[in-house]
N, C-alpha and C. Protein backbone atom coordinates (compact mmCIF):
# COMPACT_ATOMS: atom_id res chain seq x y z
N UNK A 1 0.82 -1.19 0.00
CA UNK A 1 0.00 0.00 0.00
C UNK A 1 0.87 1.26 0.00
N UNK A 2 1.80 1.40 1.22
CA UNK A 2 2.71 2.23 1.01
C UNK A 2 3.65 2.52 -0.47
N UNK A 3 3.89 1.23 -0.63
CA UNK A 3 4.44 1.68 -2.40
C UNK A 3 4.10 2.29 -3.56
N UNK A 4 2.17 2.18 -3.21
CA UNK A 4 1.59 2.63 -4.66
C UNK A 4 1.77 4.26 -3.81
N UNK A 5 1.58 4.35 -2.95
CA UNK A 5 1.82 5.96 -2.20
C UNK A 5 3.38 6.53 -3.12
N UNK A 6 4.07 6.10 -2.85
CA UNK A 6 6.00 6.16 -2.91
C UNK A 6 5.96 5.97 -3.97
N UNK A 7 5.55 5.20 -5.05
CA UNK A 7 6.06 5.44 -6.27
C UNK A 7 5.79 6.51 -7.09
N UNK A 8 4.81 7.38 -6.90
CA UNK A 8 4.67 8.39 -7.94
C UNK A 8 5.44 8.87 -7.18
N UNK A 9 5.40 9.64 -5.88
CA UNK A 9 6.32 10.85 -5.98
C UNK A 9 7.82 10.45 -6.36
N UNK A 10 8.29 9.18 -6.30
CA UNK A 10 9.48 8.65 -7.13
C UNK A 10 9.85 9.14 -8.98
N UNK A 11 9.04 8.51 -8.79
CA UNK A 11 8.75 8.84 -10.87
C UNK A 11 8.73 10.38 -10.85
N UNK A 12 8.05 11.19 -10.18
CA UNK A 12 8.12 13.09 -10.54
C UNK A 12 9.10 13.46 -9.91
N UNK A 13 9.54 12.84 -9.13
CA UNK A 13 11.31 13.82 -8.64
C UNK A 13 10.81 14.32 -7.38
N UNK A 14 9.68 14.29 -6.76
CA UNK A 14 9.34 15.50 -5.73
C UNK A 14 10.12 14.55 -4.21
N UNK A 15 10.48 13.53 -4.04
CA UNK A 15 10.86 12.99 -3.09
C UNK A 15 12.47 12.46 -3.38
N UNK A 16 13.72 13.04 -2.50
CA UNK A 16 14.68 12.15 -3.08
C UNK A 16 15.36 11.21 -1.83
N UNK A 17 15.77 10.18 -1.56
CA UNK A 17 16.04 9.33 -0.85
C UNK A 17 17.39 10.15 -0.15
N UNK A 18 17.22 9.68 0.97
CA UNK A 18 18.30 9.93 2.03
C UNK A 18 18.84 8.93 2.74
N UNK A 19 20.21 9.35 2.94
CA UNK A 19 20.89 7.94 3.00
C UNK A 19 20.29 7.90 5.18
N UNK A 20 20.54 6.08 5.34
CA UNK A 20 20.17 6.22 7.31
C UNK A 20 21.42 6.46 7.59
N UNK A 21 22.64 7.01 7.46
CA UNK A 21 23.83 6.97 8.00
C UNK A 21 24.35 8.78 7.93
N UNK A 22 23.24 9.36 8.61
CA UNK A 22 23.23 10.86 8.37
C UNK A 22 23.76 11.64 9.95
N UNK A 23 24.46 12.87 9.72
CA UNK A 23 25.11 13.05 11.04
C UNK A 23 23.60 14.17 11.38
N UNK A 24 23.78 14.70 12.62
CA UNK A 24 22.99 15.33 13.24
C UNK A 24 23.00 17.22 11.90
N UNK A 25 24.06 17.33 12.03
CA UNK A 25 24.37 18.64 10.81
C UNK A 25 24.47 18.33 9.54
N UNK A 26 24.23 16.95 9.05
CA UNK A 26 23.63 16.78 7.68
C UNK A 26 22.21 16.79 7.85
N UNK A 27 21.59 16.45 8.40
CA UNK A 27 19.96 16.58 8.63
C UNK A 27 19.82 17.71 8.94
N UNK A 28 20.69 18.34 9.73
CA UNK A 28 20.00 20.42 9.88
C UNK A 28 19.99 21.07 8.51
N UNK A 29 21.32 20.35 7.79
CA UNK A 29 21.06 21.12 6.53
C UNK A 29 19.73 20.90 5.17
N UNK A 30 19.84 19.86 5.50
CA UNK A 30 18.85 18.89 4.57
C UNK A 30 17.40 19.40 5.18
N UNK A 31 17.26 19.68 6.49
CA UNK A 31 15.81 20.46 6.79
C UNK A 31 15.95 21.72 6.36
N UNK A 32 16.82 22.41 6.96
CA UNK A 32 16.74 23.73 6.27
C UNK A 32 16.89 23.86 4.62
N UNK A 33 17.52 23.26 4.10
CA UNK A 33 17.38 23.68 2.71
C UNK A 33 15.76 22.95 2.13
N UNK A 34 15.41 21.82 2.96
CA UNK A 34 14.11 21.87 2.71
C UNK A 34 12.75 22.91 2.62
N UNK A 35 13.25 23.67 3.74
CA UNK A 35 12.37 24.59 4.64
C UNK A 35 12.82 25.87 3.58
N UNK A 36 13.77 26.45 3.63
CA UNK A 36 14.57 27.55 2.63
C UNK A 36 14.41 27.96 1.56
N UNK A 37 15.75 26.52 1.02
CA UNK A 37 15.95 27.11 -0.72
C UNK A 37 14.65 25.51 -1.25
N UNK A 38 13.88 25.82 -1.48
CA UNK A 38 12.96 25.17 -2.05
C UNK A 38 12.83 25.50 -3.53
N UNK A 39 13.16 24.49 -4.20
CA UNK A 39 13.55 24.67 -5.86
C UNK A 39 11.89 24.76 -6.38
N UNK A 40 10.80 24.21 -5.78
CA UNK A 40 9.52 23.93 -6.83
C UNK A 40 8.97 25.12 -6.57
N UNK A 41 8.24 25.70 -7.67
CA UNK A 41 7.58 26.95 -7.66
C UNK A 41 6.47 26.52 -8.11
N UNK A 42 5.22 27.17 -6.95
CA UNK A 42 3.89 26.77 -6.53
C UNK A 42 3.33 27.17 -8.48
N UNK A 43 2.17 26.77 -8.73
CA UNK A 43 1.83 26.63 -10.35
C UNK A 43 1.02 27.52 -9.59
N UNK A 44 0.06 27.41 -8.84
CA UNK A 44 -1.24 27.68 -8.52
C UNK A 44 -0.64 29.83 -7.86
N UNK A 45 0.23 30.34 -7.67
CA UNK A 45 0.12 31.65 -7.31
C UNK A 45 0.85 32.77 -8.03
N UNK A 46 0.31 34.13 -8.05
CA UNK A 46 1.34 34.93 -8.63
C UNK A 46 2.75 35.18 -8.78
N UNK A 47 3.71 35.38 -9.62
CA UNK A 47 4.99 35.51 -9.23
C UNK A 47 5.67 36.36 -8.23
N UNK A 48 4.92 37.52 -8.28
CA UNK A 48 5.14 38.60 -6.84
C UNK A 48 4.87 37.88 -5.88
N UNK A 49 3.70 37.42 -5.48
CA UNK A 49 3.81 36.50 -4.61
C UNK A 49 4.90 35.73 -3.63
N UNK A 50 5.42 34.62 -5.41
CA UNK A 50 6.17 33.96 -5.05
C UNK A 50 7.68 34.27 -4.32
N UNK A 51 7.36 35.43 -5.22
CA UNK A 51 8.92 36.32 -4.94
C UNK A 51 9.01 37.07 -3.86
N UNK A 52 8.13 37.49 -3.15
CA UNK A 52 7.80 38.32 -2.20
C UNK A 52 8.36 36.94 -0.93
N UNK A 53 7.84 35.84 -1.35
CA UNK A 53 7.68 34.93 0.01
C UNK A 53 9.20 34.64 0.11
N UNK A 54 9.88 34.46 -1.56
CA UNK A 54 10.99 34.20 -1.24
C UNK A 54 11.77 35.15 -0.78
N UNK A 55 12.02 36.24 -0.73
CA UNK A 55 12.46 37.14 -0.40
C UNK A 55 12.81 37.30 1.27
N UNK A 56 11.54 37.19 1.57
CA UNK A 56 11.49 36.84 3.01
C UNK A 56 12.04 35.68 3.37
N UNK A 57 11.46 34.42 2.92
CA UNK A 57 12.79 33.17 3.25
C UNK A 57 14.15 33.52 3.29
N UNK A 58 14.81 34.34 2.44
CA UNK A 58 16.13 34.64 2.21
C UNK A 58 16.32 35.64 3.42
N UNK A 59 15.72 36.59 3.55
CA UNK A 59 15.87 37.26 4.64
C UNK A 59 15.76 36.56 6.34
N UNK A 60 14.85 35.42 6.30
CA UNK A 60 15.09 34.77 7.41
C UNK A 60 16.27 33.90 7.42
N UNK A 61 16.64 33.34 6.63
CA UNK A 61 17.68 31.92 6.49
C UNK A 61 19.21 32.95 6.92
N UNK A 62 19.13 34.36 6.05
CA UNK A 62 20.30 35.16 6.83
C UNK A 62 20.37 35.55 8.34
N UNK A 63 19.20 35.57 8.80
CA UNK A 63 19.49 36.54 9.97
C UNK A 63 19.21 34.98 11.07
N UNK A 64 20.00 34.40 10.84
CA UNK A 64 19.61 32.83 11.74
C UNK A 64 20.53 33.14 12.77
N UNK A 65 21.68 34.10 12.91
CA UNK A 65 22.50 33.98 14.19
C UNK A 65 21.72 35.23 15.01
N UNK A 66 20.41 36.01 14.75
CA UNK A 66 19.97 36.44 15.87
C UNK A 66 19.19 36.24 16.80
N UNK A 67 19.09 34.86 16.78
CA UNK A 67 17.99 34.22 17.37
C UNK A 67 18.53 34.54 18.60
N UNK A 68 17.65 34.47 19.97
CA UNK A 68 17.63 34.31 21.14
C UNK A 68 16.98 33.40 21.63
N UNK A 69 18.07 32.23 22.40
CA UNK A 69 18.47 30.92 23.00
C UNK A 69 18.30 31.54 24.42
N UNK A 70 18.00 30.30 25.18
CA UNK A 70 17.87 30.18 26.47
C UNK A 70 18.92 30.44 27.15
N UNK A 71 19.89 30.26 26.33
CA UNK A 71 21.56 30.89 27.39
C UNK A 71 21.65 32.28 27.26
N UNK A 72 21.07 32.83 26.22
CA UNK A 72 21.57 34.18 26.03
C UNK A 72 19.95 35.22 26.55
N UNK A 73 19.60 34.99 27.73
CA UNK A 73 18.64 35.97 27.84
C UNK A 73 18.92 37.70 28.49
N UNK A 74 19.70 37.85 27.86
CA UNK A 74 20.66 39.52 27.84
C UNK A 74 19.86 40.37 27.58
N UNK A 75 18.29 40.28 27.05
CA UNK A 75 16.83 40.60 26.75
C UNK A 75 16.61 41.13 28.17
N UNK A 76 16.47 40.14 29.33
CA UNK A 76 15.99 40.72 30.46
C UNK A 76 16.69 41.54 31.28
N UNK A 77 17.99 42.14 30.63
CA UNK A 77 18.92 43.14 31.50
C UNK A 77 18.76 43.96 31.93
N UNK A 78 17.90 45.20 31.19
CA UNK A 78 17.18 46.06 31.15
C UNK A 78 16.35 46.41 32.29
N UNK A 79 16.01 45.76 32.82
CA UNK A 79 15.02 45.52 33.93
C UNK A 79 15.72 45.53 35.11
N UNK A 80 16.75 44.81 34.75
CA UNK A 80 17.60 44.84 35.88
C UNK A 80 18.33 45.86 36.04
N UNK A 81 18.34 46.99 35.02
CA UNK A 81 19.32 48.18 34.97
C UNK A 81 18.85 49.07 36.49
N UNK A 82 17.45 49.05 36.35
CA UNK A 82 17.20 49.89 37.45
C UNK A 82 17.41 49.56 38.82
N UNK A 83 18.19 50.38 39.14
CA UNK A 83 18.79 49.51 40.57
C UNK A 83 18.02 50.67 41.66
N UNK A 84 17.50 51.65 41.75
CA UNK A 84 17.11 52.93 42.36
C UNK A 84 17.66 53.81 42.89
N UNK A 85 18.89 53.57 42.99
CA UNK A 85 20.23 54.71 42.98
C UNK A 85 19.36 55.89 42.26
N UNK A 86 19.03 55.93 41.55
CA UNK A 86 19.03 57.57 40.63
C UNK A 86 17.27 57.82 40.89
N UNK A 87 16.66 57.08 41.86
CA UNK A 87 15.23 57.12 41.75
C UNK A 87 14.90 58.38 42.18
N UNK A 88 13.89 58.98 42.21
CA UNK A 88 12.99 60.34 42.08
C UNK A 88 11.52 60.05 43.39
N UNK A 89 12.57 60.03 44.56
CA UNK A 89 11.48 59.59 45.16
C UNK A 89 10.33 60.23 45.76
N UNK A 90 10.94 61.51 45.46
CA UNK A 90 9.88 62.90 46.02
C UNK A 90 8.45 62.77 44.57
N UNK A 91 9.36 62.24 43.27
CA UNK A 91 8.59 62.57 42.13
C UNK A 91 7.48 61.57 42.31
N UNK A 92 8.41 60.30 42.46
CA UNK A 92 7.12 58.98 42.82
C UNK A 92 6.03 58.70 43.15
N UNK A 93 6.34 59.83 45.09
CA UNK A 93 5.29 59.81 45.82
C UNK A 93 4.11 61.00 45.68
N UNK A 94 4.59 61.77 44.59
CA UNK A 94 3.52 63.18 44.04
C UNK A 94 3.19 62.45 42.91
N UNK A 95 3.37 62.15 41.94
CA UNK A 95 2.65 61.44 41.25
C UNK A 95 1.89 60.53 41.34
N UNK A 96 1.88 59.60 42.40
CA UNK A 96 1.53 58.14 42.82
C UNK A 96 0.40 58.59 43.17
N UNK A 97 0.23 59.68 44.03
CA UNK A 97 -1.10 60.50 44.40
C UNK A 97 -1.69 61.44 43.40
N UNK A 98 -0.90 61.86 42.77
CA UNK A 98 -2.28 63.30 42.24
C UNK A 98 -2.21 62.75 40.77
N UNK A 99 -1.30 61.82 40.27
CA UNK A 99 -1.68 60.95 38.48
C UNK A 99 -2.52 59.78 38.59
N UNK A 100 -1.89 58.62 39.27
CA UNK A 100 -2.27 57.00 38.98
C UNK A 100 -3.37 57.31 40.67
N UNK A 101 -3.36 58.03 41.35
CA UNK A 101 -4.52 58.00 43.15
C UNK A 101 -5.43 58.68 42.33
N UNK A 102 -5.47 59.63 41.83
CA UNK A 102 -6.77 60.40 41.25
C UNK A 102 -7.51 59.92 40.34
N UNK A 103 -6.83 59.14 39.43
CA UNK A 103 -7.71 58.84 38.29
C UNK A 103 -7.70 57.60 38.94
N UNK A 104 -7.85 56.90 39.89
CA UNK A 104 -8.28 55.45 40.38
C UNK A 104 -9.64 55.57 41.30
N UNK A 105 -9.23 57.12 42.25
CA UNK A 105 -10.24 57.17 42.97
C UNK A 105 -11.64 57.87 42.27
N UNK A 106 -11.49 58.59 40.91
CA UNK A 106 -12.22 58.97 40.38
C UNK A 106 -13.02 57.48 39.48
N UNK A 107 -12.30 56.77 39.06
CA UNK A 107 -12.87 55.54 38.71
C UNK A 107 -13.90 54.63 39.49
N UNK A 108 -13.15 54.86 40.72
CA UNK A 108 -13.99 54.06 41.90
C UNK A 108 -15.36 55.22 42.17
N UNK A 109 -15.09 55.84 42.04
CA UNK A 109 -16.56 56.88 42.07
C UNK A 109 -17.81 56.64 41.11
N UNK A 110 -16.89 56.50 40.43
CA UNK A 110 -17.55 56.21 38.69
C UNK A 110 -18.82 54.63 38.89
N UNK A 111 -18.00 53.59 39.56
CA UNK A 111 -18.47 52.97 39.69
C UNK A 111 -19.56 52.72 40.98
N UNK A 112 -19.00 53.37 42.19
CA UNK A 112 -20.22 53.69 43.27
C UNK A 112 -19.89 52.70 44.44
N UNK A 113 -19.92 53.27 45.37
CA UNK A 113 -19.46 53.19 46.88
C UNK A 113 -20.37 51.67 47.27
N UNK A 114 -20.99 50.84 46.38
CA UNK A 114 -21.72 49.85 46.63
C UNK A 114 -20.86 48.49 45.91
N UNK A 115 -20.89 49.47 44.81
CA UNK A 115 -19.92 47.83 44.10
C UNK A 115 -18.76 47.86 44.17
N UNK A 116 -17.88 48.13 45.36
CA UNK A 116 -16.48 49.22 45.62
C UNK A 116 -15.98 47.16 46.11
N UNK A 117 -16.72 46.35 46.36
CA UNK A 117 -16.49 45.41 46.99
C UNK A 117 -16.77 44.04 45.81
N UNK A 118 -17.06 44.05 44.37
CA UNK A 118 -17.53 43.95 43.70
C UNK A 118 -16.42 43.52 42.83
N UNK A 119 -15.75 42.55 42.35
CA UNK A 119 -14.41 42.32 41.88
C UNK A 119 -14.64 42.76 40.87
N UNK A 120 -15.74 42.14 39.92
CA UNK A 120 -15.76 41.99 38.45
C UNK A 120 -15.78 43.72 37.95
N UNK A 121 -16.50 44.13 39.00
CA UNK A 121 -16.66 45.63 38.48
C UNK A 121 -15.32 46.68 39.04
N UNK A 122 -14.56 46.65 39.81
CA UNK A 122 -13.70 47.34 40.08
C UNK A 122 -11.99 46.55 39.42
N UNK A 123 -11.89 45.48 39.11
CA UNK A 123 -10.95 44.87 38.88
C UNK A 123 -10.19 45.44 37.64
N UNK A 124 -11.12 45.94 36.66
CA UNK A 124 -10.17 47.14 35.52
C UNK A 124 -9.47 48.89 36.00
N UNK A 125 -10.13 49.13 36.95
CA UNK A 125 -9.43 50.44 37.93
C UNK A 125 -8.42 49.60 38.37
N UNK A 126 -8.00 48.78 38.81
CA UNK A 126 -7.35 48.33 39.92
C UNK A 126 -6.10 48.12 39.17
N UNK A 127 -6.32 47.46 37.67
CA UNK A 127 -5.37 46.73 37.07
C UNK A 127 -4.78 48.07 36.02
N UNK A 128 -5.46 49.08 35.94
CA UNK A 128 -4.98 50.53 35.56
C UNK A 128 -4.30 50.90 36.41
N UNK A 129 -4.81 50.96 37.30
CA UNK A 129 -3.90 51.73 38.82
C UNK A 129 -2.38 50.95 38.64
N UNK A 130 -2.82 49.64 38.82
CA UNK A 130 -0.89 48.62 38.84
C UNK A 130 -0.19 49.30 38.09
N UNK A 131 -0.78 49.39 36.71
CA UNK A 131 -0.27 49.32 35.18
C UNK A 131 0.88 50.80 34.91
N UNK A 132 0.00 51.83 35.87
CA UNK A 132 0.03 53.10 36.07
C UNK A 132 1.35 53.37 36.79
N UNK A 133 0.85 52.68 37.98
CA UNK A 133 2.07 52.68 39.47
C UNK A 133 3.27 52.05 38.67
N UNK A 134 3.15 50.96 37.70
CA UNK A 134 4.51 50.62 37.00
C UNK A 134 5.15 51.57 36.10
N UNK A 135 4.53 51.91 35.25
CA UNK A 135 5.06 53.06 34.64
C UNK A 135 5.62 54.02 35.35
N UNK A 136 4.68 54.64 35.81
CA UNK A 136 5.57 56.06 37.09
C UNK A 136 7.13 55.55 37.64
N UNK A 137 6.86 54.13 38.14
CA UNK A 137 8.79 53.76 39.05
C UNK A 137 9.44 53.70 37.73
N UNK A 138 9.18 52.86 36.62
CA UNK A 138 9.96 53.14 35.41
C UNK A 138 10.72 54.78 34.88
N UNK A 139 9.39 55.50 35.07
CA UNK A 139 9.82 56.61 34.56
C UNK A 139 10.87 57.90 35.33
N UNK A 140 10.81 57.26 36.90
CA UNK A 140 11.21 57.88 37.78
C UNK A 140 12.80 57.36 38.35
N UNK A 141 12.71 55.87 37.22
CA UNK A 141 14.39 55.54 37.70
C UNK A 141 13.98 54.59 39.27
N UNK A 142 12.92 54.63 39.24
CA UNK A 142 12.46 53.68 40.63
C UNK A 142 12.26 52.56 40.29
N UNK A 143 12.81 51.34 41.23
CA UNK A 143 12.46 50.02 40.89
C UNK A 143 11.02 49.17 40.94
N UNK A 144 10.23 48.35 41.15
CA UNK A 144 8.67 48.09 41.23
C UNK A 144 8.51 46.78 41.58
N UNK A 145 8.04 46.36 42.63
CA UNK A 145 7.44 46.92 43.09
C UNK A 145 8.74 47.97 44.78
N UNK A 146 8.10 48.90 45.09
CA UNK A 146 9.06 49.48 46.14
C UNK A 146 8.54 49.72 47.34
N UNK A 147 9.04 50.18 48.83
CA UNK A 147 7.93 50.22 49.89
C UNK A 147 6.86 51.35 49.70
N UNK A 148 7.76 52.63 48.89
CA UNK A 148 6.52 53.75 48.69
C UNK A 148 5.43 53.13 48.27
N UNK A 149 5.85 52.42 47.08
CA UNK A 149 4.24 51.64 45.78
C UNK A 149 3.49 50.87 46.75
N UNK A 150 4.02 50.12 47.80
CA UNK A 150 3.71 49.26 48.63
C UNK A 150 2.62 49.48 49.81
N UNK A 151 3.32 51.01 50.24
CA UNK A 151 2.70 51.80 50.98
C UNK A 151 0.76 52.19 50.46
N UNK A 152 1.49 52.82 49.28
CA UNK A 152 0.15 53.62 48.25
C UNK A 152 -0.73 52.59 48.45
N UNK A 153 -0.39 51.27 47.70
CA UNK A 153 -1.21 50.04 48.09
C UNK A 153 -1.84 50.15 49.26
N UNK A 154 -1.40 49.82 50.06
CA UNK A 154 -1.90 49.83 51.47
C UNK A 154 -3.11 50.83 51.44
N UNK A 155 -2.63 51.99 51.42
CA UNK A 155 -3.36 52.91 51.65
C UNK A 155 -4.96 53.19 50.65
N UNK A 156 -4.54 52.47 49.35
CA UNK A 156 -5.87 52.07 48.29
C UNK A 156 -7.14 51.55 49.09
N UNK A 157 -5.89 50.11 49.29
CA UNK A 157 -6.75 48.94 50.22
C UNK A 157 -7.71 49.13 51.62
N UNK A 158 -7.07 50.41 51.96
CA UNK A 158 -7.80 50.69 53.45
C UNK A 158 -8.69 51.32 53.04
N UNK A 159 -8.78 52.31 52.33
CA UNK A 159 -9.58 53.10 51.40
C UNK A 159 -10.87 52.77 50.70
N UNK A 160 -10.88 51.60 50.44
CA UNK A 160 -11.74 51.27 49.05
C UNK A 160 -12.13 49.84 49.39
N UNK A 161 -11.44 48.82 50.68
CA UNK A 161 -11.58 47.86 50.13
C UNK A 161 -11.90 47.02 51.67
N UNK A 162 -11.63 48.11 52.54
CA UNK A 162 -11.46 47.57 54.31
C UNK A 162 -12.71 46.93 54.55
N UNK A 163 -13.73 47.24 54.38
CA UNK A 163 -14.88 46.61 54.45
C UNK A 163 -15.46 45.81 53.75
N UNK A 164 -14.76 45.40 52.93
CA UNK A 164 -14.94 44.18 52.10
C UNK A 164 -14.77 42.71 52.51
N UNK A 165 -15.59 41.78 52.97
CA UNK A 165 -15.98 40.56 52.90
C UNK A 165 -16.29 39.97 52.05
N UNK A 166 -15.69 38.55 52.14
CA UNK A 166 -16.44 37.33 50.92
C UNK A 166 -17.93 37.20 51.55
N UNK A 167 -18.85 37.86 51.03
CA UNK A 167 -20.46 37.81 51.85
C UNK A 167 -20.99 36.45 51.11
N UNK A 168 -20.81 35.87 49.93
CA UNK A 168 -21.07 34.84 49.25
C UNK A 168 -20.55 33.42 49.72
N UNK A 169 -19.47 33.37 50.32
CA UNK A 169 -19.07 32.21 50.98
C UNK A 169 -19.32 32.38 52.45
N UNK A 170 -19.95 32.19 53.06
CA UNK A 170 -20.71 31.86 54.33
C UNK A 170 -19.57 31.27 55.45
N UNK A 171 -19.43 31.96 56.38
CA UNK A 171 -18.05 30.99 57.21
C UNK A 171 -19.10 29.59 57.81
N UNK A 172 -17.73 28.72 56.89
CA UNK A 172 -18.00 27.30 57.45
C UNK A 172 -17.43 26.96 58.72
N UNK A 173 -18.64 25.89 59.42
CA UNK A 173 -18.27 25.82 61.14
C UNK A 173 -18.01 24.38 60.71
N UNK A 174 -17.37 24.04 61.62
CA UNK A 174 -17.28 22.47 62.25
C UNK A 174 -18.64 21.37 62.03
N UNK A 175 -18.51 20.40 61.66
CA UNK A 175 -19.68 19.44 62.03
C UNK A 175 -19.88 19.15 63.56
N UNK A 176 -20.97 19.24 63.67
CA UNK A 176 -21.09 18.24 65.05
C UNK A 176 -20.40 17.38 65.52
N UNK A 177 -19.35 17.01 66.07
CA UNK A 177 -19.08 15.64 67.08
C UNK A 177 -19.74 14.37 66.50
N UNK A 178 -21.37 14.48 66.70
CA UNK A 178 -21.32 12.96 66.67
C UNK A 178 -21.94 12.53 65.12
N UNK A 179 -22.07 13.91 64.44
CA UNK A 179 -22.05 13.55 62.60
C UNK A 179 -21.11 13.22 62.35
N UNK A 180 -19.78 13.50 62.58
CA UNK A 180 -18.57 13.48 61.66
C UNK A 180 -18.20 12.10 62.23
N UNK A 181 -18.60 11.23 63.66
CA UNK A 181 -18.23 10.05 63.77
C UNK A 181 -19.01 9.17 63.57
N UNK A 182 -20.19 8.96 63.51
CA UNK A 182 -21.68 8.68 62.63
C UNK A 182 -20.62 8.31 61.15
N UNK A 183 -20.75 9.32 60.46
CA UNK A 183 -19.79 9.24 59.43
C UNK A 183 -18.39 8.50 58.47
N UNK A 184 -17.64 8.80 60.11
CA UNK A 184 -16.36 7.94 59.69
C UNK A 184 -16.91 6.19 60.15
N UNK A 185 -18.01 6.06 60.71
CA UNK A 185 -18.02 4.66 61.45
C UNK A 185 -18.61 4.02 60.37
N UNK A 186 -19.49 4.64 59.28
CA UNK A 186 -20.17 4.03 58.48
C UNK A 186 -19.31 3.92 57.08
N UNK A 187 -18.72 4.71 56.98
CA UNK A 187 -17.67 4.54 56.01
C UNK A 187 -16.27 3.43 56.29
N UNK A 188 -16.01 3.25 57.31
CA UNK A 188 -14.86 2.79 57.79
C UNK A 188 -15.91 1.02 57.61
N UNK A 189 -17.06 0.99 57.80
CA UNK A 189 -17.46 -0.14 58.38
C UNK A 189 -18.18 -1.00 57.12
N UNK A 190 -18.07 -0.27 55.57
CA UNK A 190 -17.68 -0.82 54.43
C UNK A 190 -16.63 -1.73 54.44
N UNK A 191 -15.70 -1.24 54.56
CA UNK A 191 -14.52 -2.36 54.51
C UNK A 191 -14.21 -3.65 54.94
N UNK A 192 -15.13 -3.84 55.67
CA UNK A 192 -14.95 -5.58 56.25
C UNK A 192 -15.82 -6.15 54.86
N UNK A 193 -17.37 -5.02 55.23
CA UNK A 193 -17.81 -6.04 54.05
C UNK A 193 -17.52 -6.08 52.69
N UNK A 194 -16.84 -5.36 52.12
CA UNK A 194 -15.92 -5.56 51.09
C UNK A 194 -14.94 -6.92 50.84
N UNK A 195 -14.31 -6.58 51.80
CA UNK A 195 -13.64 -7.79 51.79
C UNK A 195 -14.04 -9.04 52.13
N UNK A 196 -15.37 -9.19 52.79
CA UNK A 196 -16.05 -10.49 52.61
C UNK A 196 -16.40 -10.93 51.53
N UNK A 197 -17.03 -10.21 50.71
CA UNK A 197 -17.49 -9.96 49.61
C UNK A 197 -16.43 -10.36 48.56
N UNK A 198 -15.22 -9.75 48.51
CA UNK A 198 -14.39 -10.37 47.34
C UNK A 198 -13.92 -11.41 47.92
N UNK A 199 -13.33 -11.96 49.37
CA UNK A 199 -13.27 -13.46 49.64
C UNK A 199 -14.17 -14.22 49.09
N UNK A 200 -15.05 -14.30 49.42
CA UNK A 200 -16.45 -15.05 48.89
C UNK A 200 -16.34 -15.85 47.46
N UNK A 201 -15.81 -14.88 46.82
CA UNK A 201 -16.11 -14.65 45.28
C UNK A 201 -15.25 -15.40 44.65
């Protein structure tokens, strides 16, 4: 069955045999020039097209040494540049209040001193506010999170959120004493007859 498969693409050239005695960098090349320089040109699309795609293949197959590998994550340095030596901490804590505190507490207004406890409805202020408070330490040479940001937090939370209870989950108490051993005695007291039961059998 497999043969009547294998023989045409034999007879048209589109398949050519590879030897099993291939090193690991003869097969990289043999994929990539698969993947790459691909000699058949599609019947079915325009030549701009074609040329356009190749173009880009050629442009990827060159730029193969800029990839970024798991050893080289020199990407996340940046982040690490900010050490807070040069931070702006007077700037931080005036902004933190009268940019990213104002337009949070004006949000929370927006939405109303009822659903202030209300995840689904306050959870996009909240995640503005973060988004906000990150930017500002970025822009200020401040690191993030810091005790000021930490602080502000705090001070949101007491603000907006102190009286907030899970009112939907009900505090669970203890069972009774003699349910929960009621319980384990009748469950525990399966097991003999179980095992009578598969003796038996």
């Amino acid at each position: 069955m497999i043969l009547y498969l294998l023989l045409p693409a034999f007879v048209l050239g589109t398949v050519t045999s590879q030897s099993a005695n291939s090193t690991v960098g003869q097969l990289d090349e043999v994929v990539r020039n698969q993947t790459f320089n691909s000699t058949l040109k599609p019947k079915n699309v325009t030549s701009t097209f074609y040329e356009e795609k190749k173009a880009v293949e050629d442009k990827l197959q060159s730029n193969q040494g800029s990839v970024i590998t798991e050893d080289e994550e020199s990407f996340q340095d940046e982040e690490n540049k900010i050490t807070g030596e040069n931070c702006d901490w007077e700037l931080l804590q005036l902004f933190s209040t009268s940019y990213c505190g104002e337009q949070f507490h004006q949000d929370m207004w927006n939405i109303g001193r009822d659903n202030w406890c209300v995840q689904e409805r306050f959870i996009g202020a909240y995640s503005d506010l973060t988004h906000c408070m990150e930017s500002l330490a970025k822009m200020t040479s401040c690191f993030f999170p810091n005790p000021d940001i930490q602080d502000f937090f705090i001070d949101i939370h007491l603000k907006f959120f102190q009286n907030c209870t899970n009112e939907n989950d009900p505090m669970t108490e203890d069972a009774p004493q003699k349910v929960v051993i009621g319980l384990t005695l009748l469950s525990v007291s399966f097991i003999p007859i179980m095992v009578y039961l598969v003796a038996r059998s």
